[in-house]
Protein backbone atom coordinates (compact mmCIF):
# COMPACT_ATOMS: atom_id res chain seq x y z
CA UNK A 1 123.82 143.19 126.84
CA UNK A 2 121.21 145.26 127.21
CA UNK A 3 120.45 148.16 129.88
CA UNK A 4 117.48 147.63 132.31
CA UNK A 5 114.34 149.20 130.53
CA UNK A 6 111.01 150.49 132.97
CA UNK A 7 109.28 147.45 132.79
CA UNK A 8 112.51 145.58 133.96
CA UNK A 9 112.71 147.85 137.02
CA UNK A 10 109.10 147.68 137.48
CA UNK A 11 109.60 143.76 137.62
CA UNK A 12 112.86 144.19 139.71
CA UNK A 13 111.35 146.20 142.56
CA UNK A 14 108.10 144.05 142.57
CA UNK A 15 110.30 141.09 143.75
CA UNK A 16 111.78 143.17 146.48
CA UNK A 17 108.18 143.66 147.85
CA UNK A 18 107.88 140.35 147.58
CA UNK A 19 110.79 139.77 149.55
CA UNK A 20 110.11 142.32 151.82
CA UNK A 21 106.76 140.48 152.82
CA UNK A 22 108.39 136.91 152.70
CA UNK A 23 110.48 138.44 155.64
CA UNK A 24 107.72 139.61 157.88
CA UNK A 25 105.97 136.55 156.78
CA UNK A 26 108.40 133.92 157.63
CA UNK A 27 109.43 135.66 161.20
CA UNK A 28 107.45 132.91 162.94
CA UNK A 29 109.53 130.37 161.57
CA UNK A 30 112.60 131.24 163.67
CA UNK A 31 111.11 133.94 166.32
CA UNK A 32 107.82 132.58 167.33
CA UNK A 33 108.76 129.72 169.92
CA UNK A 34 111.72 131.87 171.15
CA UNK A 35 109.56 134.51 171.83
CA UNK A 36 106.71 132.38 173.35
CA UNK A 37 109.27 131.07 175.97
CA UNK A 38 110.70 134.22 177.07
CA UNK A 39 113.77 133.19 175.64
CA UNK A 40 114.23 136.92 173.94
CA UNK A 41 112.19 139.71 174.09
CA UNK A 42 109.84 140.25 170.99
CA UNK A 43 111.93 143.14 169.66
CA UNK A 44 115.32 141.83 170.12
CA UNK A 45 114.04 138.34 168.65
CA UNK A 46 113.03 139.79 165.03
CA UNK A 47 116.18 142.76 165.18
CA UNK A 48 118.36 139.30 165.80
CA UNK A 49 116.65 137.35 163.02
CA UNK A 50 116.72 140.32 160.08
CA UNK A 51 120.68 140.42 160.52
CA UNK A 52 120.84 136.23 160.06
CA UNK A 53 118.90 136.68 157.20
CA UNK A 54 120.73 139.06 155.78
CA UNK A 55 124.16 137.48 156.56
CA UNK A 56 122.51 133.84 155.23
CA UNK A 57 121.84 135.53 151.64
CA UNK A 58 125.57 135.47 151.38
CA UNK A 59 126.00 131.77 152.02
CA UNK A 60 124.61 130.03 149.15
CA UNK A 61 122.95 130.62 145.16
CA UNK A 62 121.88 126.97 145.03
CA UNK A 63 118.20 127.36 145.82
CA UNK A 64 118.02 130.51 143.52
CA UNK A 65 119.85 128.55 140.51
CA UNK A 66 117.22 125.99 140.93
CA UNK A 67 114.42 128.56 140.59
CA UNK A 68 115.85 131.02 137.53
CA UNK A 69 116.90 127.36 135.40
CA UNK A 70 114.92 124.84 136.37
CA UNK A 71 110.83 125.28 136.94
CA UNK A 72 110.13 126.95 133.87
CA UNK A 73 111.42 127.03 130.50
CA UNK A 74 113.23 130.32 129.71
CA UNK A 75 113.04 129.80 125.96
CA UNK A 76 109.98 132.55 124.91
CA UNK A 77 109.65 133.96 128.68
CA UNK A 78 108.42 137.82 128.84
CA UNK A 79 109.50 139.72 131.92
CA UNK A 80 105.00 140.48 132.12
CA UNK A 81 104.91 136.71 133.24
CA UNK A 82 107.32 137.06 136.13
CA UNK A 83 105.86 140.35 136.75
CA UNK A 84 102.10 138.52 137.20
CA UNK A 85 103.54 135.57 139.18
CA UNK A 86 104.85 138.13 141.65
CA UNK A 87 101.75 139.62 142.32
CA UNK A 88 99.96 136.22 142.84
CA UNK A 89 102.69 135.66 145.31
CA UNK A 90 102.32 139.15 147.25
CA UNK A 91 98.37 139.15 147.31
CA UNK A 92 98.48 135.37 149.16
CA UNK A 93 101.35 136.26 151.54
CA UNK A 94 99.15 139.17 152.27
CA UNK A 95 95.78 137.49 152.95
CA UNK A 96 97.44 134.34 154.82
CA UNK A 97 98.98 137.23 157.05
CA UNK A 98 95.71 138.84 157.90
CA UNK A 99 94.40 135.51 159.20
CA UNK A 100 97.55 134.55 161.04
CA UNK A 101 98.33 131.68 158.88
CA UNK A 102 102.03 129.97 158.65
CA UNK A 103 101.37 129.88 154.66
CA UNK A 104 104.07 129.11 152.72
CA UNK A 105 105.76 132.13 151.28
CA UNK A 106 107.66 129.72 148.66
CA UNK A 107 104.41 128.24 147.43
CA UNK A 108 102.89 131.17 146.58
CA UNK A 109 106.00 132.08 144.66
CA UNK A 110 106.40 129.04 142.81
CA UNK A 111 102.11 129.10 141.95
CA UNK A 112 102.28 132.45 140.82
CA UNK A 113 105.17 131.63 138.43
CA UNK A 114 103.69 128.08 137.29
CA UNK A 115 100.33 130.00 136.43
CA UNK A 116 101.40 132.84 134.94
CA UNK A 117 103.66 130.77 132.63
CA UNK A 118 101.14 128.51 131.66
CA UNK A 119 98.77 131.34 130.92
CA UNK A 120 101.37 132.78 128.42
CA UNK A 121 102.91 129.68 126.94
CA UNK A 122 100.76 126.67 128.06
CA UNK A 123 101.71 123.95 130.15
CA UNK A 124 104.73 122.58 127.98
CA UNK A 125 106.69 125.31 129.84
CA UNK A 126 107.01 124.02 133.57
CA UNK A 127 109.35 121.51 133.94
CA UNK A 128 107.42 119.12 135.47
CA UNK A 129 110.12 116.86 136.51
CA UNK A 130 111.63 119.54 138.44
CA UNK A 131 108.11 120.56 139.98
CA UNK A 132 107.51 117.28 141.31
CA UNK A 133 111.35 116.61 142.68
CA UNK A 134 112.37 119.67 143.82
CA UNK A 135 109.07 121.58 145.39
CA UNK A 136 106.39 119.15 145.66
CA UNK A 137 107.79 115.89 147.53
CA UNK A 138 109.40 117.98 150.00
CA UNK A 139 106.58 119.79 150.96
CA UNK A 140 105.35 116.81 152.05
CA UNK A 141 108.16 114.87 153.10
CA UNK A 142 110.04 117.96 155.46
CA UNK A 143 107.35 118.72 157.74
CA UNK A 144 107.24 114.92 158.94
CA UNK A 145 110.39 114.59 158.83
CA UNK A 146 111.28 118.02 161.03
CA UNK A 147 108.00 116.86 163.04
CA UNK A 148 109.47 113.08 163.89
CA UNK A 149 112.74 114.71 164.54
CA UNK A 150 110.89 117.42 167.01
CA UNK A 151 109.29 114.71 168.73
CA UNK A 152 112.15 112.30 169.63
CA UNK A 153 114.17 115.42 170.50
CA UNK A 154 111.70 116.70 172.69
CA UNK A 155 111.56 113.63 174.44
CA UNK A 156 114.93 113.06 174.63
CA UNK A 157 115.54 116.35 176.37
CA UNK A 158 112.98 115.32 178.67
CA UNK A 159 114.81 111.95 179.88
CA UNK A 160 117.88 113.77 179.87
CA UNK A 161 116.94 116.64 182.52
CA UNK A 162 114.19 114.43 184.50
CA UNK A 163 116.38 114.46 187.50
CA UNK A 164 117.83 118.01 187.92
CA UNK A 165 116.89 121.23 188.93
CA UNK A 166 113.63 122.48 186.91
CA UNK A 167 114.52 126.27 186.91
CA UNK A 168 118.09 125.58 186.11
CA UNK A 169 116.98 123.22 183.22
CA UNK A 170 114.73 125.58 181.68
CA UNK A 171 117.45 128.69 181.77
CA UNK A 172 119.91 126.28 180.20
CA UNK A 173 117.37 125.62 177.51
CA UNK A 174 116.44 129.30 176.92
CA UNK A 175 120.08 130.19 176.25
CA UNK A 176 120.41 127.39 173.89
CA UNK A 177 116.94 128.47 172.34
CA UNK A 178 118.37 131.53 171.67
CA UNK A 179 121.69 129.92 169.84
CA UNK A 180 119.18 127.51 167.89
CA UNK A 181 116.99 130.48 166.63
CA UNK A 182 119.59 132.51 165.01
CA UNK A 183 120.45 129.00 163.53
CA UNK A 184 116.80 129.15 161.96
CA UNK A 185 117.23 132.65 161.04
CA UNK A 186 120.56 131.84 159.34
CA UNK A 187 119.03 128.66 157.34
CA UNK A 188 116.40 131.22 156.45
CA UNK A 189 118.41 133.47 154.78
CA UNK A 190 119.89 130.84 152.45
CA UNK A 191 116.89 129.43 151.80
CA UNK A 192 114.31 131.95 151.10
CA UNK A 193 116.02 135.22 150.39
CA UNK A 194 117.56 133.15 147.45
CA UNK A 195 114.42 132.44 145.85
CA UNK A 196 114.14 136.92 145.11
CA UNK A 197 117.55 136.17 143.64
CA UNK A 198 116.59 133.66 141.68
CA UNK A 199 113.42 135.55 140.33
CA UNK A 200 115.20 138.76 139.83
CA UNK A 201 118.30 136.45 137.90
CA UNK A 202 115.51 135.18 135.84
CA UNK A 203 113.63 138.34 134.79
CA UNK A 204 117.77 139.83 133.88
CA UNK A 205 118.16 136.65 131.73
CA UNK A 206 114.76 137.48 129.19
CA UNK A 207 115.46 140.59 129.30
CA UNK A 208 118.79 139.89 128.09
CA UNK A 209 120.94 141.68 130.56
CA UNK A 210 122.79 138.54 131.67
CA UNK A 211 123.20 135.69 130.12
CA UNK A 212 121.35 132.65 130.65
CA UNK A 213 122.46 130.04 133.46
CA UNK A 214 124.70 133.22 135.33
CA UNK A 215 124.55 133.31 138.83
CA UNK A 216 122.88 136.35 140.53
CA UNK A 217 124.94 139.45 140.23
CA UNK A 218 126.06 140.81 143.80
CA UNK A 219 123.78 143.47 143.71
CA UNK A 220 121.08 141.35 143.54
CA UNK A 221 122.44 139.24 146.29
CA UNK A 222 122.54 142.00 148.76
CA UNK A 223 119.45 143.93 147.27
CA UNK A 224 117.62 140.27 148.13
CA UNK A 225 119.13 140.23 151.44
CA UNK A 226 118.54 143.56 152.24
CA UNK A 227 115.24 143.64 152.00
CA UNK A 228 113.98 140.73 153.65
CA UNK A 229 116.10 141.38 156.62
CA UNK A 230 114.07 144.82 156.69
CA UNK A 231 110.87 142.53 156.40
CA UNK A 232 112.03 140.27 159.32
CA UNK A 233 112.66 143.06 161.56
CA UNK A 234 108.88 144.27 160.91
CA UNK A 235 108.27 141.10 162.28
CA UNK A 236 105.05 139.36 161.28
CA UNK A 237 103.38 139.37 164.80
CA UNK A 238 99.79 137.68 163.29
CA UNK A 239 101.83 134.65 162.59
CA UNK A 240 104.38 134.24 165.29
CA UNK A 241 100.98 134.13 167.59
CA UNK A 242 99.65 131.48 166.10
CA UNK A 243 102.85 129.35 165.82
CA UNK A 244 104.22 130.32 169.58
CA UNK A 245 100.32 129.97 171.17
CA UNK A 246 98.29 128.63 168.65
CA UNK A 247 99.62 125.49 167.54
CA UNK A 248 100.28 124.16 171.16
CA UNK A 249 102.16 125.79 174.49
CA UNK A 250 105.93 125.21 174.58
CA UNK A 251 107.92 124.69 177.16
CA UNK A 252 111.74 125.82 176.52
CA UNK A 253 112.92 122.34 175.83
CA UNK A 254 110.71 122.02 173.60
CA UNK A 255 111.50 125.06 171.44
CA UNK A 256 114.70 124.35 171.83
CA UNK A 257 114.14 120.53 170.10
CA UNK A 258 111.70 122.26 167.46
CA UNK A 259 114.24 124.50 166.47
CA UNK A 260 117.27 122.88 166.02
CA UNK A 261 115.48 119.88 164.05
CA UNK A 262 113.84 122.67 162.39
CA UNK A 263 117.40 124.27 161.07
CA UNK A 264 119.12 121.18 160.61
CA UNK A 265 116.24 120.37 157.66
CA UNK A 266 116.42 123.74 155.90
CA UNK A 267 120.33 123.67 155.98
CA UNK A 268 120.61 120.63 154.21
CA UNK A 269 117.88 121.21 151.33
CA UNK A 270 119.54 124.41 150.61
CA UNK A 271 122.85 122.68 150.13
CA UNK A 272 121.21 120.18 147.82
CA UNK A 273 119.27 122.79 146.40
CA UNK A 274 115.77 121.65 147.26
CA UNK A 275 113.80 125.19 147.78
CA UNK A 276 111.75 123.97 150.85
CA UNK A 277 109.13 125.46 152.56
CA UNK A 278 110.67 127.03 155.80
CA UNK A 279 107.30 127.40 157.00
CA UNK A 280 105.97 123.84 156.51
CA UNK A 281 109.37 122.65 158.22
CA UNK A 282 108.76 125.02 161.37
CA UNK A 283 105.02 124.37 161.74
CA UNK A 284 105.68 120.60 161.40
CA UNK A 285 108.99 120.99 163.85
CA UNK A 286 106.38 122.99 166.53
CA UNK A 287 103.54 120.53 166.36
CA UNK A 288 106.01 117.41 166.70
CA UNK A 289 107.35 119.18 169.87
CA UNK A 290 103.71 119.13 170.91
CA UNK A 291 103.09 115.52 170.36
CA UNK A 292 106.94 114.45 172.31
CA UNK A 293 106.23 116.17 175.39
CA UNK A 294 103.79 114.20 178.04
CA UNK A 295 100.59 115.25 178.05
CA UNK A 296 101.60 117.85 175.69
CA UNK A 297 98.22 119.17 173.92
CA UNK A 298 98.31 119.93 170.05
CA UNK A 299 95.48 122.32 168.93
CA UNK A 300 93.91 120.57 165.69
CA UNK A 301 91.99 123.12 165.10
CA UNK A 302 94.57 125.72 164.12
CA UNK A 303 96.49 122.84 162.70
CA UNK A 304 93.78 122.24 160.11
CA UNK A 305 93.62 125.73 159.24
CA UNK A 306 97.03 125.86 158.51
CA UNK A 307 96.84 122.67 156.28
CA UNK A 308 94.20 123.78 154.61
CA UNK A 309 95.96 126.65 153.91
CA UNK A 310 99.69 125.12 152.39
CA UNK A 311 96.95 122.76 150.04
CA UNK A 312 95.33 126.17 148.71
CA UNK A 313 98.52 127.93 147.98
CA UNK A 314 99.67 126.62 145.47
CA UNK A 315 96.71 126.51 143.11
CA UNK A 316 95.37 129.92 144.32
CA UNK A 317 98.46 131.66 143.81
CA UNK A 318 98.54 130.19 140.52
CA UNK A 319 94.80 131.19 139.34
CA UNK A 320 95.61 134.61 140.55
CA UNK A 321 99.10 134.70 138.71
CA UNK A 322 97.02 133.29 135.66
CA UNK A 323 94.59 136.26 135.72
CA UNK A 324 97.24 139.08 135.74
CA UNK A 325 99.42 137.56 133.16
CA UNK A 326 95.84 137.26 131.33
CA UNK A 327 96.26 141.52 131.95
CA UNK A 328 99.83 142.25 131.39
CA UNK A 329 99.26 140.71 127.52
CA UNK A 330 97.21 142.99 126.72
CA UNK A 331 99.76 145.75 126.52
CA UNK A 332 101.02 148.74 129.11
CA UNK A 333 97.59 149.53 129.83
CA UNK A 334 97.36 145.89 131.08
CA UNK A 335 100.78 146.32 132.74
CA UNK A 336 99.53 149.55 134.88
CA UNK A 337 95.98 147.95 135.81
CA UNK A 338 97.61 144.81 137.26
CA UNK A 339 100.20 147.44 138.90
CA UNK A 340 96.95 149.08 140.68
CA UNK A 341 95.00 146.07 141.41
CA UNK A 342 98.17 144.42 143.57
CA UNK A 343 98.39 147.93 145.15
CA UNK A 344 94.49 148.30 145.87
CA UNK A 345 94.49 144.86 147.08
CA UNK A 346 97.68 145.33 149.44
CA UNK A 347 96.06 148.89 150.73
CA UNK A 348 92.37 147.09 151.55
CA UNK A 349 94.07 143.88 153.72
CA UNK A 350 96.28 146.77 155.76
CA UNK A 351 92.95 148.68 156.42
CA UNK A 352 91.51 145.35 157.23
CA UNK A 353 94.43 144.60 159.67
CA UNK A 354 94.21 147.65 161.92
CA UNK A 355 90.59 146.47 162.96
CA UNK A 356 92.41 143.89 165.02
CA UNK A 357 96.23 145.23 165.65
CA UNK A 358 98.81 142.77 166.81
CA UNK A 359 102.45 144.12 167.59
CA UNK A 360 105.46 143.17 169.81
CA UNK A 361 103.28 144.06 173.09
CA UNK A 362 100.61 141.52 172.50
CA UNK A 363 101.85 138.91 170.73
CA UNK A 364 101.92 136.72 173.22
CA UNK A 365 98.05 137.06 174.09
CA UNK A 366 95.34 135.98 172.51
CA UNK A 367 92.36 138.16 171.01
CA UNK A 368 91.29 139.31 175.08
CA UNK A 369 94.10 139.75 176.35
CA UNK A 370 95.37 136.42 178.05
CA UNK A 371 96.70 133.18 177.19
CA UNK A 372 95.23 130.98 174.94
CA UNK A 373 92.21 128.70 176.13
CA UNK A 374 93.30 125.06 175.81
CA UNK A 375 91.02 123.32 173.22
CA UNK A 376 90.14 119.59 174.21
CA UNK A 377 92.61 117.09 172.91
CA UNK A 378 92.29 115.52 169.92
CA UNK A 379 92.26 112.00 168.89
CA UNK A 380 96.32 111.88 168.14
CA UNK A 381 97.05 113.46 171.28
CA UNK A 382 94.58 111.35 173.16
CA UNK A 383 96.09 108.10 172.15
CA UNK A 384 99.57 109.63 173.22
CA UNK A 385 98.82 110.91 176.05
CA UNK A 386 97.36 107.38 176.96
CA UNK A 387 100.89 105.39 176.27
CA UNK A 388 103.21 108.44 177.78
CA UNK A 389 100.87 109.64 180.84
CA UNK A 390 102.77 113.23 182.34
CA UNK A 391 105.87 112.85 184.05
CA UNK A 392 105.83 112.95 188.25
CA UNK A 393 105.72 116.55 189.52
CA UNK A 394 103.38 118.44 186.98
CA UNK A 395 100.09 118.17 189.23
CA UNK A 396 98.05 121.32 188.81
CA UNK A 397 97.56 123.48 191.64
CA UNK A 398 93.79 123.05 191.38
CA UNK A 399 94.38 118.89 191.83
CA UNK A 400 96.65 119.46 194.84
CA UNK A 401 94.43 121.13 196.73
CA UNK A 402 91.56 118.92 195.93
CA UNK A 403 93.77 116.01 197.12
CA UNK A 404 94.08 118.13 200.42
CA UNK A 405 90.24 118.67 201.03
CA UNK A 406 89.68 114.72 200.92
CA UNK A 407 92.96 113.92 203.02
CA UNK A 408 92.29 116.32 205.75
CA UNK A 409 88.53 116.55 207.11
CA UNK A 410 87.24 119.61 207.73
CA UNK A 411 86.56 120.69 211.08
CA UNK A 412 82.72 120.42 212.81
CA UNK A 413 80.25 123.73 212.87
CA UNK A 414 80.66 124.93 216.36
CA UNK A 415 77.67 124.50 218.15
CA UNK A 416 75.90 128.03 218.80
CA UNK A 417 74.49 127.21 222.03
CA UNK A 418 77.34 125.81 223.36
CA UNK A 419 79.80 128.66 224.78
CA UNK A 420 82.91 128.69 223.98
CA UNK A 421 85.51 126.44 225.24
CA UNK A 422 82.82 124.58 226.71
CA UNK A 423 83.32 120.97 226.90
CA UNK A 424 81.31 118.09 226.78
């Protein structure tokens, strides 16, 4: 065995800061439609959600097992090429956070390593097998899957509480919104503080302090979960606006149905160890919670963005992982330019951010100050909206009294020379 050397630690505390914004990142995914409701306040959502994630690090290795033995080939890996791969990972969390994008963290994770490895050793050293089982067809196949299960929960909490008290039904769901976001939170943890662990395993295995296939040491476990339970408390306000406003307006039955469908899909890849996208799964739970309510309106304009986004992760994660491992081979001097870039780059999108400053007190507003403008619905939504038309008792105030004016005539001008209480 050998001892940790400075590049080693270098590597080691890069994938904390890497975890750290993964944390602040991936708030949204279990905070944003509790906080949207009013189910928790914004500070005691995220404080809640950092201890979950810390306490779901503990649960499970199976997601970070997958990551330090099974994308890419350790035989001939340099701790430089996990190093580069990190900072692809770190500059794309950053920029997708500056636009208020639900990215996914994991993506950007698994591009950075995928590029920088095939920068240093070509492409026979992803496992491409494992690439297209284990990360690729879930990305596709969890977000419709959490979405169809949003929907037909959403509208099954619908049928069930049609006929009692509205109030009373939406405190009941608050309180269980609550319960079903620390469920998220917990998932979380299992899911994406392992994939830290599983880089930092993998960067102790070539540099021979562990051997390979180990598990994560416990410091690394609780290192992992320490810091992106410190990110999670941060909480990444950009993002939990877009996903509690942007995406659509939720009702608390309908966070609670996002949630809960959301949970139950991370839970179950990190058991199998498929390292899903918790973001993907949460966007696609929050948008199918959209679609099951009646006359619920989903915002394709955001949702776009967002797509466009999780299809650009992966390869621009990767080109940027590419270019620093393209550095770090050129020697220390290589090692301590890359070092500066990631930090120049992380200093200029925090300067950036203060321009337009989003914290717990507005995050529930939109750029002036208010709620979210509706935007016209789309074609989906349309053709929904057609079949399910909104359930009895939702008439706008605006309607009501516009059914009044042409129910009740108004009354005559009085005649001005005619005194009053004159009669004809």
């Amino acid at each position: 065995m050998e001892h940790i050397t400075l590049l080693l630690a270098i590597v080691i505390v890069t994938a904390l800061v890497f975890d750290f914004t993964n944390g602040f990142h991936d708030t949204a995914n279990a905070m944003a439609t509790t906080i949207s409701t009013g189910a928790l306040k914004p500070k005691t959502a995220v404080a809640m959600s950092a201890v979950l994630n810390l306490v779901g690090a503990f649960l499970s290795v199976e997601v970070a097992k997958t990551i330090s033995g099974g994308i890419i080939n350790e035989d001939g890996l340099r701790t430089e090429v996990i190093f580069a791969a990190l900072v692809g990972a770190i500059l794309w969390n950053l920029l997708t956070w500056l636009l208020g994008l639900p990215s996914s963290s994991s993506h950007a994770l698994f591009g950075g390593l995928i590029g920088a490895a095939v920068m240093s050793m070509g492409w026979g050293s992803v496992n491409g097998g494992t690439v297209v089982t284990k990360i690729l067809l879930p990305a596709v196949a969890a977000p419709i899957v959490a979405g169809l299960a949003a929907t037909l929960a959403t509208r099954l909490t619908y049928r069930i509480s049609a006929k009692t008290d509205a109030k009373a039904t939406a405190k009941g769901y608050r309180t269980g919104q609550i319960a079903s976001a620390g469920l998220v939170s917990l998932a979380h943890g299992t899911n994406d503080a392992q994939k830290t662990m599983g880089i930092i395993t993998l960067a102790l295995i070539t540099g021979g302090v562990i051997a390979p296939d180990a598990d994560p040491p416990l410091w690394v476990i609780v290192s992992a979960g320490t810091a992106i339970a410190l990110g999670t408390y941060l909480g990444g306000w950009r993002i939990i606006r877009t996903m509690g406003k942007g995406l659509t307006d939720l009702a608390p039955q309908q966070g609670f149905a996002a949630q809960t469908s959301a949970a139950t899909a991370i839970l179950a890849s990190s058991h199998i160890g498929f390292s899903l996208s918790t973001t993907q799964v949460c966007s696609g739970a929050v948008m199918g919670s959209g679609l099951g309510r009646k006359g619920g309106v989903v915002r394709w304009s955001t949702a776009t963005r967002m797509f466009v986004a999780w299809g650009l992760t992966l390869p621009a994660a990767g080109l940027v992982g590419a270019g620093a491992e393209f550095l770090t081979k050129q020697g220390a001097w290589g090692v301590g330019l890359t070092a500066a870039l990631l930090i120049a780059g992380a200093a200029v999108i925090w300067v950036l951010s203060r321009r337009n400053s989003i914290d717990h007190t507005n995050v529930t507003a939109d750029e002036t100050g208010s709620a979210p403008a509706e935007e016209p619905a789309g074609v989906v939504t349309t053709a929904i909206a057609a079949v399910t038309p909104p359930p009895a008792g939702t008439l706008s105030t605006e309607a009501t009294a516009a059914e009044v004016r042409t129910t009740i005539p108004a009354p005559a001008p009085a005649d001005p020379a005619r005194p009053a209480g004159a009669t004809l």
